[in-house]
C-alpha atoms as a PDB file:
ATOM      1  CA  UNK A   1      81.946 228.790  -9.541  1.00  0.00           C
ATOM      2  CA  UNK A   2      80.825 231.620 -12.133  1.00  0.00           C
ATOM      3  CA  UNK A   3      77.497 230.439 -13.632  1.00  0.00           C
ATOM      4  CA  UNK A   4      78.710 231.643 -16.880  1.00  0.00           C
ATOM      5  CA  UNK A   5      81.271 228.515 -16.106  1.00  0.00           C
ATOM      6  CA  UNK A   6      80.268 225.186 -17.474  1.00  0.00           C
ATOM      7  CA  UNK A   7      83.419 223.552 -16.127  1.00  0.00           C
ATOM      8  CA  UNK A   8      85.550 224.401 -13.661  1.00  0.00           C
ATOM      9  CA  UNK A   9      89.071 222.384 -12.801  1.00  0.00           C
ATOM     10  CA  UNK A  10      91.436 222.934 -10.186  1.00  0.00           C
ATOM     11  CA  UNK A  11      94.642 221.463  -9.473  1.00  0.00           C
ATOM     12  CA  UNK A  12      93.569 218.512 -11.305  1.00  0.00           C
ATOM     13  CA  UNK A  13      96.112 215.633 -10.423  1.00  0.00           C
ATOM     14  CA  UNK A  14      95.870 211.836 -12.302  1.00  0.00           C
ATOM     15  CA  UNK A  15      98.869 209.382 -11.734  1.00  0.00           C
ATOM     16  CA  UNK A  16      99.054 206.000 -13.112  1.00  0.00           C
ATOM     17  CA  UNK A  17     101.283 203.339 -10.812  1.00  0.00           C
ATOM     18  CA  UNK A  18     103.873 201.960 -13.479  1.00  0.00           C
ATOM     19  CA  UNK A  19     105.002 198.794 -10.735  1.00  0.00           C
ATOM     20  CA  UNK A  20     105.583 198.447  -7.445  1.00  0.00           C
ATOM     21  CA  UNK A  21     106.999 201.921  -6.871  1.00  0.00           C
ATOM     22  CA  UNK A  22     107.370 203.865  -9.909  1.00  0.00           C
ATOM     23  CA  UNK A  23     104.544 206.728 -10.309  1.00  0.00           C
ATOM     24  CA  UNK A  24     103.507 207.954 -13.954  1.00  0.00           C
ATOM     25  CA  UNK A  25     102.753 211.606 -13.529  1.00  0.00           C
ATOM     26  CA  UNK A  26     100.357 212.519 -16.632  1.00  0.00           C
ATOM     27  CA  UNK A  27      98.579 215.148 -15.556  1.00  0.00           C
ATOM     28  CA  UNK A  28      99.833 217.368 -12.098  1.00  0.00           C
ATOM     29  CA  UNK A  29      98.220 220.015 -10.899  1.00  0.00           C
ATOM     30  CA  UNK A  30      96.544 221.836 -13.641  1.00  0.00           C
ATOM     31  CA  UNK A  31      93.484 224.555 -13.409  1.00  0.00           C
ATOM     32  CA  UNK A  32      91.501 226.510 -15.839  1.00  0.00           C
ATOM     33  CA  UNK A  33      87.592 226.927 -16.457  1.00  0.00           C
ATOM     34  CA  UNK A  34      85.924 226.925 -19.668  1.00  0.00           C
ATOM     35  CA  UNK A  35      82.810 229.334 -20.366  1.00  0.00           C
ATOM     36  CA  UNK A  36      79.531 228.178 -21.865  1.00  0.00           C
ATOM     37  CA  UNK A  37      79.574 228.546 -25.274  1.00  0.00           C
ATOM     38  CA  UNK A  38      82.964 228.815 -26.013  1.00  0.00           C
ATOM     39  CA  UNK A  39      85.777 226.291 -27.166  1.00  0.00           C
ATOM     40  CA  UNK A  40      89.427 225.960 -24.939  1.00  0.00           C
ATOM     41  CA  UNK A  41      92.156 224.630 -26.807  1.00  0.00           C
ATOM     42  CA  UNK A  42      94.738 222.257 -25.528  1.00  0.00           C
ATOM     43  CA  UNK A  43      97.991 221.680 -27.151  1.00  0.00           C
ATOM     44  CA  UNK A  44     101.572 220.172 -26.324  1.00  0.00           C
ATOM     45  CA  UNK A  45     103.921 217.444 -27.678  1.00  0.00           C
ATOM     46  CA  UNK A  46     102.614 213.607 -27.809  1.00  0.00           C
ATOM     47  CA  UNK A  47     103.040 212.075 -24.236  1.00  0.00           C
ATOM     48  CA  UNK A  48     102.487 215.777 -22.286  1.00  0.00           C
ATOM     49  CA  UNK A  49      98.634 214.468 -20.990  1.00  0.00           C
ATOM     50  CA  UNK A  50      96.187 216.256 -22.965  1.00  0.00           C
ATOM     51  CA  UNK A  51      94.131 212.933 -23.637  1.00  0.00           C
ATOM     52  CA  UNK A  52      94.766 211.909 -19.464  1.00  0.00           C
ATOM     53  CA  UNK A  53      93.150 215.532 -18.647  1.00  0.00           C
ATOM     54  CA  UNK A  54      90.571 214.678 -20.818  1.00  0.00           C
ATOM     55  CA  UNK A  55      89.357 211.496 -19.703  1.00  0.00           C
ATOM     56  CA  UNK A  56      90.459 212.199 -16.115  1.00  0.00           C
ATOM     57  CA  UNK A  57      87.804 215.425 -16.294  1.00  0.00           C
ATOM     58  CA  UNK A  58      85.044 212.856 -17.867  1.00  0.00           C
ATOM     59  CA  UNK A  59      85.915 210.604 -15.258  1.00  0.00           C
ATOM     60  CA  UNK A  60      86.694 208.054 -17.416  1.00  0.00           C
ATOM     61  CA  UNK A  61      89.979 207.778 -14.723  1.00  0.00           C
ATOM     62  CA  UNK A  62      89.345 208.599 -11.133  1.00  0.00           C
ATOM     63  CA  UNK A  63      91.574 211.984 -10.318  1.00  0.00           C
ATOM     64  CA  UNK A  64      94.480 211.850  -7.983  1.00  0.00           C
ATOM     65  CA  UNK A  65      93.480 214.891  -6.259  1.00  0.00           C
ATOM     66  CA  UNK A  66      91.936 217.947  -7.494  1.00  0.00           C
ATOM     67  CA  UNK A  67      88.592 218.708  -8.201  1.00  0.00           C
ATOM     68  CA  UNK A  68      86.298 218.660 -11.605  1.00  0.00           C
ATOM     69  CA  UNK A  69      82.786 221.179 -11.216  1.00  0.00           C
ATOM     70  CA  UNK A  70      80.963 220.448 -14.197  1.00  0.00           C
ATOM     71  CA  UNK A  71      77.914 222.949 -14.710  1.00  0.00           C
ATOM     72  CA  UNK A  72      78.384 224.316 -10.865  1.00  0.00           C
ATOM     73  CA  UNK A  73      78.151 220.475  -9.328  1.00  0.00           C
ATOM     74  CA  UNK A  74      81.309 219.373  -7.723  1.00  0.00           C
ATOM     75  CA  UNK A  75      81.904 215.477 -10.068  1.00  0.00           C
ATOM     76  CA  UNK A  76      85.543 214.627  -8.799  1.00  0.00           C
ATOM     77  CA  UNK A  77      83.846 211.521  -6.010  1.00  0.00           C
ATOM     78  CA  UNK A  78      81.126 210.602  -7.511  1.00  0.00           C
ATOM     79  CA  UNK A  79      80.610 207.009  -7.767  1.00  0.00           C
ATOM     80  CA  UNK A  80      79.387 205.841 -11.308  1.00  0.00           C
ATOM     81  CA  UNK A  81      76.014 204.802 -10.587  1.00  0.00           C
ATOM     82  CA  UNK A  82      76.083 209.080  -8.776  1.00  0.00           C
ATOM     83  CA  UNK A  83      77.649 210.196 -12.263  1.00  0.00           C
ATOM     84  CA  UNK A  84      74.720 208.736 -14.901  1.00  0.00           C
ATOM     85  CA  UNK A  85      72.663 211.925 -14.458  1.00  0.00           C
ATOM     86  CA  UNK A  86      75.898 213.984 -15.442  1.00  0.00           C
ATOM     87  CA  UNK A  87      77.066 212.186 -18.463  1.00  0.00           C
ATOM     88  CA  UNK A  88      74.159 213.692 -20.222  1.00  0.00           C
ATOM     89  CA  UNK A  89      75.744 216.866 -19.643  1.00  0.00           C
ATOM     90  CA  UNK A  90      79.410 215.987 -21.013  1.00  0.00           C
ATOM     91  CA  UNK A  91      80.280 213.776 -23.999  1.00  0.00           C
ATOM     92  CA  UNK A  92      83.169 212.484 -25.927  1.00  0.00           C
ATOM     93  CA  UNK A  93      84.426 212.412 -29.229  1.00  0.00           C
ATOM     94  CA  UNK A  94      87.687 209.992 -29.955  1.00  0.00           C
ATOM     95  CA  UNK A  95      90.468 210.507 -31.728  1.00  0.00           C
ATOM     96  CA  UNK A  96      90.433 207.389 -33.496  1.00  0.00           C
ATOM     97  CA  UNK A  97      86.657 206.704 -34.856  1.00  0.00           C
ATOM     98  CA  UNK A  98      87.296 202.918 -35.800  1.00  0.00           C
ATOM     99  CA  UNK A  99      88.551 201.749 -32.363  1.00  0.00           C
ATOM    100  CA  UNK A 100      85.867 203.791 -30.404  1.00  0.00           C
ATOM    101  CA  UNK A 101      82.859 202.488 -32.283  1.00  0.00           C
ATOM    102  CA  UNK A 102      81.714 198.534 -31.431  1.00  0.00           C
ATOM    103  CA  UNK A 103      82.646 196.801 -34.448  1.00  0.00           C
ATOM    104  CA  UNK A 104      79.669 194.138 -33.837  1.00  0.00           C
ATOM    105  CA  UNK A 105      77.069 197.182 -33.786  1.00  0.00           C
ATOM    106  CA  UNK A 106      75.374 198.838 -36.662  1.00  0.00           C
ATOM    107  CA  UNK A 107      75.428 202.586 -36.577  1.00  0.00           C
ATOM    108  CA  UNK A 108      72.036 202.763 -35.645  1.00  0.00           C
ATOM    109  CA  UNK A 109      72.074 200.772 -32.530  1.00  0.00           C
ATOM    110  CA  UNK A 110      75.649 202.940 -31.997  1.00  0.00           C
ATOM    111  CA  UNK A 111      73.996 206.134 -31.993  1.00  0.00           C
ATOM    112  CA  UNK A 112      70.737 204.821 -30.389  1.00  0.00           C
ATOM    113  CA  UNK A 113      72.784 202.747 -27.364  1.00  0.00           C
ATOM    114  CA  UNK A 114      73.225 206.320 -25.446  1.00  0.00           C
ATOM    115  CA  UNK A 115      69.218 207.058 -25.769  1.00  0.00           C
ATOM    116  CA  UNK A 116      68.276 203.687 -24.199  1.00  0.00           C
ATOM    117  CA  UNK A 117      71.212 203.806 -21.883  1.00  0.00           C
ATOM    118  CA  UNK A 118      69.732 206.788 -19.658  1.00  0.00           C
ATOM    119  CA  UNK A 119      66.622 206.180 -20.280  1.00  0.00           C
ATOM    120  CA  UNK A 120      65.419 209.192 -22.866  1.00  0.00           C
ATOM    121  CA  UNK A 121      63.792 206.685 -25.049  1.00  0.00           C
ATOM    122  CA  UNK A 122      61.440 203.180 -24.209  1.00  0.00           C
ATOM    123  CA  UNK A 123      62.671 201.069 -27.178  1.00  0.00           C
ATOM    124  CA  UNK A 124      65.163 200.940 -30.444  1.00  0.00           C
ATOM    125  CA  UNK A 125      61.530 201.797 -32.479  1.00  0.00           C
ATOM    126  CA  UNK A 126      61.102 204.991 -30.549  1.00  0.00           C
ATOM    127  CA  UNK A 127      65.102 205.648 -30.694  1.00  0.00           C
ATOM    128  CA  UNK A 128      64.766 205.780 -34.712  1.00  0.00           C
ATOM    129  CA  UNK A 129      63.106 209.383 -34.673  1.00  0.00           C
ATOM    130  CA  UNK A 130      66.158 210.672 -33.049  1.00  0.00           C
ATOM    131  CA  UNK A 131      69.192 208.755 -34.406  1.00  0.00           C
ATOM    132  CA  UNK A 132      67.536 209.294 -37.931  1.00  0.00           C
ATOM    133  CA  UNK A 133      67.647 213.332 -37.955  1.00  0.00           C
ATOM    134  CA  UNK A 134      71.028 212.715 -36.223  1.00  0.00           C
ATOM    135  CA  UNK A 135      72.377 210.753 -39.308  1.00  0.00           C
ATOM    136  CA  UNK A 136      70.894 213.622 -41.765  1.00  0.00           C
ATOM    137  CA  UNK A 137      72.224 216.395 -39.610  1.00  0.00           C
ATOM    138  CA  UNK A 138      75.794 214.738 -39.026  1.00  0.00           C
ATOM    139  CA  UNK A 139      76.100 214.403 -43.265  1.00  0.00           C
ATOM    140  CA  UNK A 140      74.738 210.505 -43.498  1.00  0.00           C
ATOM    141  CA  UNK A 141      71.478 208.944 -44.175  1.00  0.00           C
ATOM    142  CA  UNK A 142      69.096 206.867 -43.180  1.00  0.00           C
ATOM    143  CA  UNK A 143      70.403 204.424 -45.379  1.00  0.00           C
ATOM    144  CA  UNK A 144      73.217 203.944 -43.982  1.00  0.00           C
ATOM    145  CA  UNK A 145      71.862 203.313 -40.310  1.00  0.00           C
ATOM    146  CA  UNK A 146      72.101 199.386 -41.077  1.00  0.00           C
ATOM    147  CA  UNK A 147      75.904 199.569 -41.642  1.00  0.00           C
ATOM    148  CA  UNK A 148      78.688 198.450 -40.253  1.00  0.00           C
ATOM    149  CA  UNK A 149      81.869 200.709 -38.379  1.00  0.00           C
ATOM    150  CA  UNK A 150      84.257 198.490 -41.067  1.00  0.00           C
ATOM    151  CA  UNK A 151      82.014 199.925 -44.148  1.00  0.00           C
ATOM    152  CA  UNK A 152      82.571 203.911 -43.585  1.00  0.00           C
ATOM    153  CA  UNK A 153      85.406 205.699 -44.519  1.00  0.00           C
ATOM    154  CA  UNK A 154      87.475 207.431 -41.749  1.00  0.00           C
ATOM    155  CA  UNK A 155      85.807 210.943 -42.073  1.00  0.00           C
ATOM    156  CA  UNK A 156      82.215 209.028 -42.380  1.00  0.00           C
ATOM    157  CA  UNK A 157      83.236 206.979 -39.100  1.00  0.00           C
ATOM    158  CA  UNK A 158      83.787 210.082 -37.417  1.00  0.00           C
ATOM    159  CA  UNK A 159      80.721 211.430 -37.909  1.00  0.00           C
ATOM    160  CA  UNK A 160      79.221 208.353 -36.577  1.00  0.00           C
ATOM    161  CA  UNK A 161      81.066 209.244 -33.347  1.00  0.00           C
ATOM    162  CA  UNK A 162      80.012 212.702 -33.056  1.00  0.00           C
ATOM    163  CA  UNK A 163      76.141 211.601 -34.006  1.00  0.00           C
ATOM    164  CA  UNK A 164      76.915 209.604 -30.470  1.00  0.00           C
ATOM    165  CA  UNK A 165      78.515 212.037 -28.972  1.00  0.00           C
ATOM    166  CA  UNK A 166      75.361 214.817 -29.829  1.00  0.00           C
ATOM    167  CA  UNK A 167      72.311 212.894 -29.638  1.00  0.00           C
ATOM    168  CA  UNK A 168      72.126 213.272 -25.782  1.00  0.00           C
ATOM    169  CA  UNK A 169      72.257 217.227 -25.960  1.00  0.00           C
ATOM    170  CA  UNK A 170      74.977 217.428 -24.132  1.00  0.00           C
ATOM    171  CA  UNK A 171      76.248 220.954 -22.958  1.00  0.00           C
ATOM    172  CA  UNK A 172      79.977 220.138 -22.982  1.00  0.00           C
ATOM    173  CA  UNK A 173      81.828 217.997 -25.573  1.00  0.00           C
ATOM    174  CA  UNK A 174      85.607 216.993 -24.888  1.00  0.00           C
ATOM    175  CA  UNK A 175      87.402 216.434 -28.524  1.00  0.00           C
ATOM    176  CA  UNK A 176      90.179 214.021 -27.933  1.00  0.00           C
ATOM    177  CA  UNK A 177      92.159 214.911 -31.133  1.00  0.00           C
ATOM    178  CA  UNK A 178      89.116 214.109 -33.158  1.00  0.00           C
ATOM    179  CA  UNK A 179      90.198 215.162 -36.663  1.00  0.00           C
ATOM    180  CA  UNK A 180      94.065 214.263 -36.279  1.00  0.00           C
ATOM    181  CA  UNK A 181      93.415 210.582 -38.250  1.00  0.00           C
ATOM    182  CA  UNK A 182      91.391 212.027 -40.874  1.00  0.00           C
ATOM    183  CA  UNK A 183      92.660 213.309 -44.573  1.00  0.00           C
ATOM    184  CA  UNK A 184      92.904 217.262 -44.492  1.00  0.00           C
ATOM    185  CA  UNK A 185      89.834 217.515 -46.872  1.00  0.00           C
ATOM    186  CA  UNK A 186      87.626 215.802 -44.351  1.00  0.00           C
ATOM    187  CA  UNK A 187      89.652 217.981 -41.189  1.00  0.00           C
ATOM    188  CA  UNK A 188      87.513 221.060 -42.699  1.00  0.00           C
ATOM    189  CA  UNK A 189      84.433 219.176 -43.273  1.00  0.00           C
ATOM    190  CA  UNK A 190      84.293 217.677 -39.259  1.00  0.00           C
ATOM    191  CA  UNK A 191      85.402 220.577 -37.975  1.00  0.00           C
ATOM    192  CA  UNK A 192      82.982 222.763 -39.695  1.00  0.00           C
ATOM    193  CA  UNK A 193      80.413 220.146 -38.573  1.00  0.00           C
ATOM    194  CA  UNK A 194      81.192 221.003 -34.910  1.00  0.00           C
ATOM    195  CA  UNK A 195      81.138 224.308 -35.085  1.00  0.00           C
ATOM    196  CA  UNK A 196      77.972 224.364 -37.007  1.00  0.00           C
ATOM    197  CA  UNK A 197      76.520 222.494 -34.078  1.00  0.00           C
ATOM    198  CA  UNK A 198      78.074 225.137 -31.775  1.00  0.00           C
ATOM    199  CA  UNK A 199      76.451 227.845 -32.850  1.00  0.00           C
ATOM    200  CA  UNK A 200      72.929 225.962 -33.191  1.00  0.00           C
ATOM    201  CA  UNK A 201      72.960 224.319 -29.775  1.00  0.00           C
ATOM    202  CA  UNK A 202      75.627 226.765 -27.634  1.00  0.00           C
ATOM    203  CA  UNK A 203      78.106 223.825 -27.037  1.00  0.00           C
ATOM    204  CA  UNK A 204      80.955 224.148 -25.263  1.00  0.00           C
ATOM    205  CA  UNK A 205      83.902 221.742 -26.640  1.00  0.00           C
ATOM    206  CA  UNK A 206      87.545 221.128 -24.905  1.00  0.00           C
ATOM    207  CA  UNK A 207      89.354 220.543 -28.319  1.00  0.00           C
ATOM    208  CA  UNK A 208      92.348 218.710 -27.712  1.00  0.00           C
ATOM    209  CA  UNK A 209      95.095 218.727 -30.922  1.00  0.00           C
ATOM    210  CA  UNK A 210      98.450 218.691 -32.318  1.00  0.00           C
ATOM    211  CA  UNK A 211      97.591 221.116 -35.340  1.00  0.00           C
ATOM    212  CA  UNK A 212      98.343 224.647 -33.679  1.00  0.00           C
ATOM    213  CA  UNK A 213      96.620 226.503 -36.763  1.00  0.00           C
ATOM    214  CA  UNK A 214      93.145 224.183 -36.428  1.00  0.00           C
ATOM    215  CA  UNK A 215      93.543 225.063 -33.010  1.00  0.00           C
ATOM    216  CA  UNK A 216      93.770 228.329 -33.319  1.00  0.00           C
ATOM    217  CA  UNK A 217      90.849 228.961 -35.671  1.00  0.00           C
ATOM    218  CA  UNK A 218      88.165 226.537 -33.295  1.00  0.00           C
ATOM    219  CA  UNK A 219      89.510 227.972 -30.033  1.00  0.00           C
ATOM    220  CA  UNK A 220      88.422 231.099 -27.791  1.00  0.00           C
ATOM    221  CA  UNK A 221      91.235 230.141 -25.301  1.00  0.00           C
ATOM    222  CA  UNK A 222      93.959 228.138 -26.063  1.00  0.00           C
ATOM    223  CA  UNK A 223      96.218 226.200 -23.213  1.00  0.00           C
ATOM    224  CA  UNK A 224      99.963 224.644 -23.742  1.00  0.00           C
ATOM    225  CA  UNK A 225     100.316 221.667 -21.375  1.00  0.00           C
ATOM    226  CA  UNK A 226     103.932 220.435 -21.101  1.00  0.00           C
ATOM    227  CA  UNK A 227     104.988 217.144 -18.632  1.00  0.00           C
ATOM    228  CA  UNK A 228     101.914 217.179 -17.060  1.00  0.00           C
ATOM    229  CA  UNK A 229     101.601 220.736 -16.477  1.00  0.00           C
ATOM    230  CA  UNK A 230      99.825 224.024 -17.874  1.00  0.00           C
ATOM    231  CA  UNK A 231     102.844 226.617 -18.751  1.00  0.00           C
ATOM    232  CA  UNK A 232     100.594 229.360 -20.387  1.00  0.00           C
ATOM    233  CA  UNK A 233      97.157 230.072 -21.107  1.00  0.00           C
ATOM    234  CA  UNK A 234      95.331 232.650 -22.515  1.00  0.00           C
ATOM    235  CA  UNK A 235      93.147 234.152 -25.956  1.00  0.00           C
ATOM    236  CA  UNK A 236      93.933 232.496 -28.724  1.00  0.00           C
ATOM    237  CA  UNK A 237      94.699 235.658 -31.226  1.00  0.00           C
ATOM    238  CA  UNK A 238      96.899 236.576 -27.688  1.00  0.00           C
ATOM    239  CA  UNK A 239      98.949 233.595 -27.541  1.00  0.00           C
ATOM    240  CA  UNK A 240      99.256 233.324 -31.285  1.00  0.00           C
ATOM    241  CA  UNK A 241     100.600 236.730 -31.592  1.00  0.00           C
ATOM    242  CA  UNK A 242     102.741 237.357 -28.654  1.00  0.00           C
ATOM    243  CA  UNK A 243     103.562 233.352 -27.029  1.00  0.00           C
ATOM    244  CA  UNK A 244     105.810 234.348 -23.610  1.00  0.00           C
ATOM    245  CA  UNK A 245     106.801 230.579 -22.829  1.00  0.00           C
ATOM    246  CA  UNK A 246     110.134 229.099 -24.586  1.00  0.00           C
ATOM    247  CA  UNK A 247     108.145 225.962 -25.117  1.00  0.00           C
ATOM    248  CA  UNK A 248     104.997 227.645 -26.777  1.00  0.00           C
ATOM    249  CA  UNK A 249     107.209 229.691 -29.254  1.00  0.00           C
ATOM    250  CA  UNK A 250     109.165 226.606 -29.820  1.00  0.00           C
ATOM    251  CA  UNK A 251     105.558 224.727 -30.699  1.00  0.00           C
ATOM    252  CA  UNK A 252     104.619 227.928 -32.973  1.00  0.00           C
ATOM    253  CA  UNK A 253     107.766 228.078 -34.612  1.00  0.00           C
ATOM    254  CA  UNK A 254     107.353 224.321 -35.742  1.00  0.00           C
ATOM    255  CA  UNK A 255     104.278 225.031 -37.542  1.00  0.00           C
ATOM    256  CA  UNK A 256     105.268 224.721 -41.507  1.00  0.00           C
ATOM    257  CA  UNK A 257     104.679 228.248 -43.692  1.00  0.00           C
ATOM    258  CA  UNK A 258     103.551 226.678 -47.508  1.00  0.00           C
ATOM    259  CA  UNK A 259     105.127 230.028 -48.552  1.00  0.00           C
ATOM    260  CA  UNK A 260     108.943 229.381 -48.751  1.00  0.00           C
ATOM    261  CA  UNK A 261     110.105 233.236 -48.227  1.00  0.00           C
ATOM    262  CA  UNK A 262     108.091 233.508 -45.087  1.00  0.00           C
ATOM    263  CA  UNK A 263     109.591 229.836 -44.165  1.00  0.00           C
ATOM    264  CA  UNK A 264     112.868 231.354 -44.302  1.00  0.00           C
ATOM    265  CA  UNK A 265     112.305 234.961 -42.480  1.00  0.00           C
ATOM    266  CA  UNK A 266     110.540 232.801 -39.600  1.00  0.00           C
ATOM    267  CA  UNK A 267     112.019 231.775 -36.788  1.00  0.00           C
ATOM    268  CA  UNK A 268     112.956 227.922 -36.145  1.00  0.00           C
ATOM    269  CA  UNK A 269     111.686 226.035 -33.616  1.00  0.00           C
ATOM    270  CA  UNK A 270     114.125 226.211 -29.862  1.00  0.00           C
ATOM    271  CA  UNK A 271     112.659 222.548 -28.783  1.00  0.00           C
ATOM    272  CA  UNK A 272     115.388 220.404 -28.863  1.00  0.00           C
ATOM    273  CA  UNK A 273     115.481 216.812 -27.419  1.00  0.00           C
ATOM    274  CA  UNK A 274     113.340 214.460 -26.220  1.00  0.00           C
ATOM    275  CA  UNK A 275     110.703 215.052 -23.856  1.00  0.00           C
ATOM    276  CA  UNK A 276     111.731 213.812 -20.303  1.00  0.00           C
ATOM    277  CA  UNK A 277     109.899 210.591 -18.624  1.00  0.00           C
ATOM    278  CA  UNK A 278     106.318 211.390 -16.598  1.00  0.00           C
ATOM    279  CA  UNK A 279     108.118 208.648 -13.936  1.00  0.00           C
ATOM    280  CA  UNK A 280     110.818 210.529 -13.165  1.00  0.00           C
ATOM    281  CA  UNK A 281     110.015 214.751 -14.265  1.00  0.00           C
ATOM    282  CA  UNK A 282     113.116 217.044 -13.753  1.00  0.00           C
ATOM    283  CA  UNK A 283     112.301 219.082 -10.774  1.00  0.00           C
ATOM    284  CA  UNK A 284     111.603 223.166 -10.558  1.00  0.00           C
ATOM    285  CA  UNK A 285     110.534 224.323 -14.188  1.00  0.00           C
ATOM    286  CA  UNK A 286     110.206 220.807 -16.235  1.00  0.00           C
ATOM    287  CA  UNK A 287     110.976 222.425 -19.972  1.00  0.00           C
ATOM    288  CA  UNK A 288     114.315 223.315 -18.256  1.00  0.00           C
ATOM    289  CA  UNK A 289     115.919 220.232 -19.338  1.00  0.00           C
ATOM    290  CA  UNK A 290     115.544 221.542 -23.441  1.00  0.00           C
ATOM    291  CA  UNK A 291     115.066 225.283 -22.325  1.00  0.00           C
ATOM    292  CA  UNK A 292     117.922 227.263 -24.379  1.00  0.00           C
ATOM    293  CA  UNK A 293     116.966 230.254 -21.847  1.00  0.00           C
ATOM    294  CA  UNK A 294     117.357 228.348 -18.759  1.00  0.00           C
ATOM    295  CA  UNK A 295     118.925 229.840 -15.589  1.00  0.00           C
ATOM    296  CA  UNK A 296     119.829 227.790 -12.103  1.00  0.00           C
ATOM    297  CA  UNK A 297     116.735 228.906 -10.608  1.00  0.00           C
ATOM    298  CA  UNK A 298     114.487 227.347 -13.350  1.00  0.00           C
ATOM    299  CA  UNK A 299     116.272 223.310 -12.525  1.00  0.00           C
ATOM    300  CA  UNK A 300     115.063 224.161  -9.027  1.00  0.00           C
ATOM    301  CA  UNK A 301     112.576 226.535  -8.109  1.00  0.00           C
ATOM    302  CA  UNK A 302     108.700 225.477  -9.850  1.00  0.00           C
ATOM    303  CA  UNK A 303     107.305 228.382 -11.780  1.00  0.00           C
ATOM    304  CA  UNK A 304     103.136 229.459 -10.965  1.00  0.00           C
ATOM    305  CA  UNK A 305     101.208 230.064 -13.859  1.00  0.00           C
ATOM    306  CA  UNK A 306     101.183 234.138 -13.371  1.00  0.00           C
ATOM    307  CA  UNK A 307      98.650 236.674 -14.805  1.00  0.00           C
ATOM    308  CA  UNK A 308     100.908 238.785 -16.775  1.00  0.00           C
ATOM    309  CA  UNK A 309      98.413 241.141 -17.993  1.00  0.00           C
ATOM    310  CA  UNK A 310      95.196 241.094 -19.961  1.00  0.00           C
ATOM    311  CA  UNK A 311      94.332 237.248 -18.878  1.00  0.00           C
ATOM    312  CA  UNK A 312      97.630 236.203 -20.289  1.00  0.00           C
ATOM    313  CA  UNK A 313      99.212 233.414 -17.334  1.00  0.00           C
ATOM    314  CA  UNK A 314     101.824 232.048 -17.948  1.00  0.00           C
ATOM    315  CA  UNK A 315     104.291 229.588 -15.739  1.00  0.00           C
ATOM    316  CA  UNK A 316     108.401 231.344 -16.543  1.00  0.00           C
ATOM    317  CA  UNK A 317     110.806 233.094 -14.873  1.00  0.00           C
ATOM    318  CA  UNK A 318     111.871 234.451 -17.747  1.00  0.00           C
ATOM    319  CA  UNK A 319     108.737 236.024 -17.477  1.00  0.00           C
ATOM    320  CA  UNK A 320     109.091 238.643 -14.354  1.00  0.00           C
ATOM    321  CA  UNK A 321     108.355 235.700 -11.540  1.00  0.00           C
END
């Protein structure tokens, strides 16, 4: 692993048994590495297993197979008790801030519970000089440390969970859709917050989302994950500008233009349909199914994810494979 890597994953594999023989495939065999520093996007439809990557690389779900190297250490076996020392190293923020947050807690003993939890602090006294800079540097005070999750608003709530998420120093945070529940006002305000912190502390964040333009102005890298799978990666301004995969210009040409001419000269979305089941994906290229492009090899041979120049992979054999 690079040492300008702070995470490395290859052919990460998580499957969930859905009864006696059924098999949920969320996330199969998917690889990229993230740079310190820097933010990698991950997009895709609802139900494609951004949010299973994400807890399966915090180990939050034991992988399948594959391996996770967080900050050059290889995390995929560890046993919990083995993984304390590293989950000072890589935090999470939730997508929903109300049901992440312990609703019998006040904020204080929230943000403080980390501190005591791996040991960085002897009691809650000692814990207050760190949670209450947190507060002030997250946009709360220190009179609101006494609170209750039920008495902040949704963007305040949030904050809450990033004050968590930060006060260990971590050097990787993984966003879970973190903004998506929030009023568009308050989407500006977190995710200015984050990058704010970014700069300051040289975070690296996995930013998982359904908003393709947020994405695109947090992200260094962005990633398209479809059925379980990665089917192009590469620079954001890259991807944005010249998207090789049917299903990423399908996602781009979703987005909604405010201007109405432009809505009109731009070209509508090719996704049509439902995506498939994870217990039963179609075999060879799995967009096939709602592909408008699709050829007899793509329902049976399996697409790689390619370099097709300039760090642009993608997985298509539309694409010269």
């Amino acid at each position: 692993m690079s040492e300008q890597n702070i995470l490395e994953v290859k052919d990460l594999t998580k499957h969930f048994k859905a009864g006696k023989k059924q098999i949920v495939h969320a996330v199969d065999g998917i690889s990229f590495t993230l740079e310190r520093g820097k933010t990698l996007g991950l997009v895709g439809e609802s139900g494609c297993g951004k949010s299973s990557c994400a807890r399966t690389i915090i180990r939050m779900y034991d992988p399948t197979a594959g391996q996770i190297i967080l900050d050059g250490t290889d995390i995929t076996n560890m046993k919990q008790k083995e993984l304390m020392p590293y989950r000072k190293k890589m935090q999470m923020i939730f997508q929903d801030p109300y049901a992440s947050l312990n609703a019998r807690m006040t904020v204080r003993d929230i943000i403080a519970e980390p501190l005591l939890a791996h040991k960085m602090v002897k009691n809650k006294e000692e814990s207050n000089e760190l949670v209450y800079p947190m507060l002030e540097r997250v946009g709360l005070t220190k009179e609101h440390a006494n609170r209750y999750a039920h008495e902040f608003s949704g963007g305040q709530r949030q904050r809450v969970g990033i004050a968590r998420a930060l006060i260990l120093e971590p050097q990787l945070v993984i966003c879970d859709e973190p903004i998506s529940a929030l009023d568009v006002s308050i989407q500006a305000q977190v995710i200015n917050l984050l990058k704010d912190f970014q700069e300051e502390k040289g975070l690296s964040y996995l930013f998982i989302a359904h908003d393709l333009s947020m994405v695109r102005y947090v992200s260094d890298d962005v990633g398209v994950m479809y059925l379980g799978q990665l089917v192009e990666m590469s620079e954001a301004d890259e991807i944005y500008k010249n998207p090789l995969h049917p299903y990423t210009k399908g996602l781009l040409g979703s987005v909604p233009i405010a201007n109405p001419k432009l809505a009109r000269q731009k070209e509508k979305s090719s996704i049509e349909g439902d995506i498939p089941s994870p217990i039963n994906p179609p075999s060879g290229c799995r967009f096939h199914t709602r592909c408008p492009y699709a050829k007899p090899e793509c329902s049976q041979v399996t697409p790689k994810l390619v370099d097709v120049g300039k760090g642009h992979r993608v997985a298509c054999h539309l694409c010269g494979q």
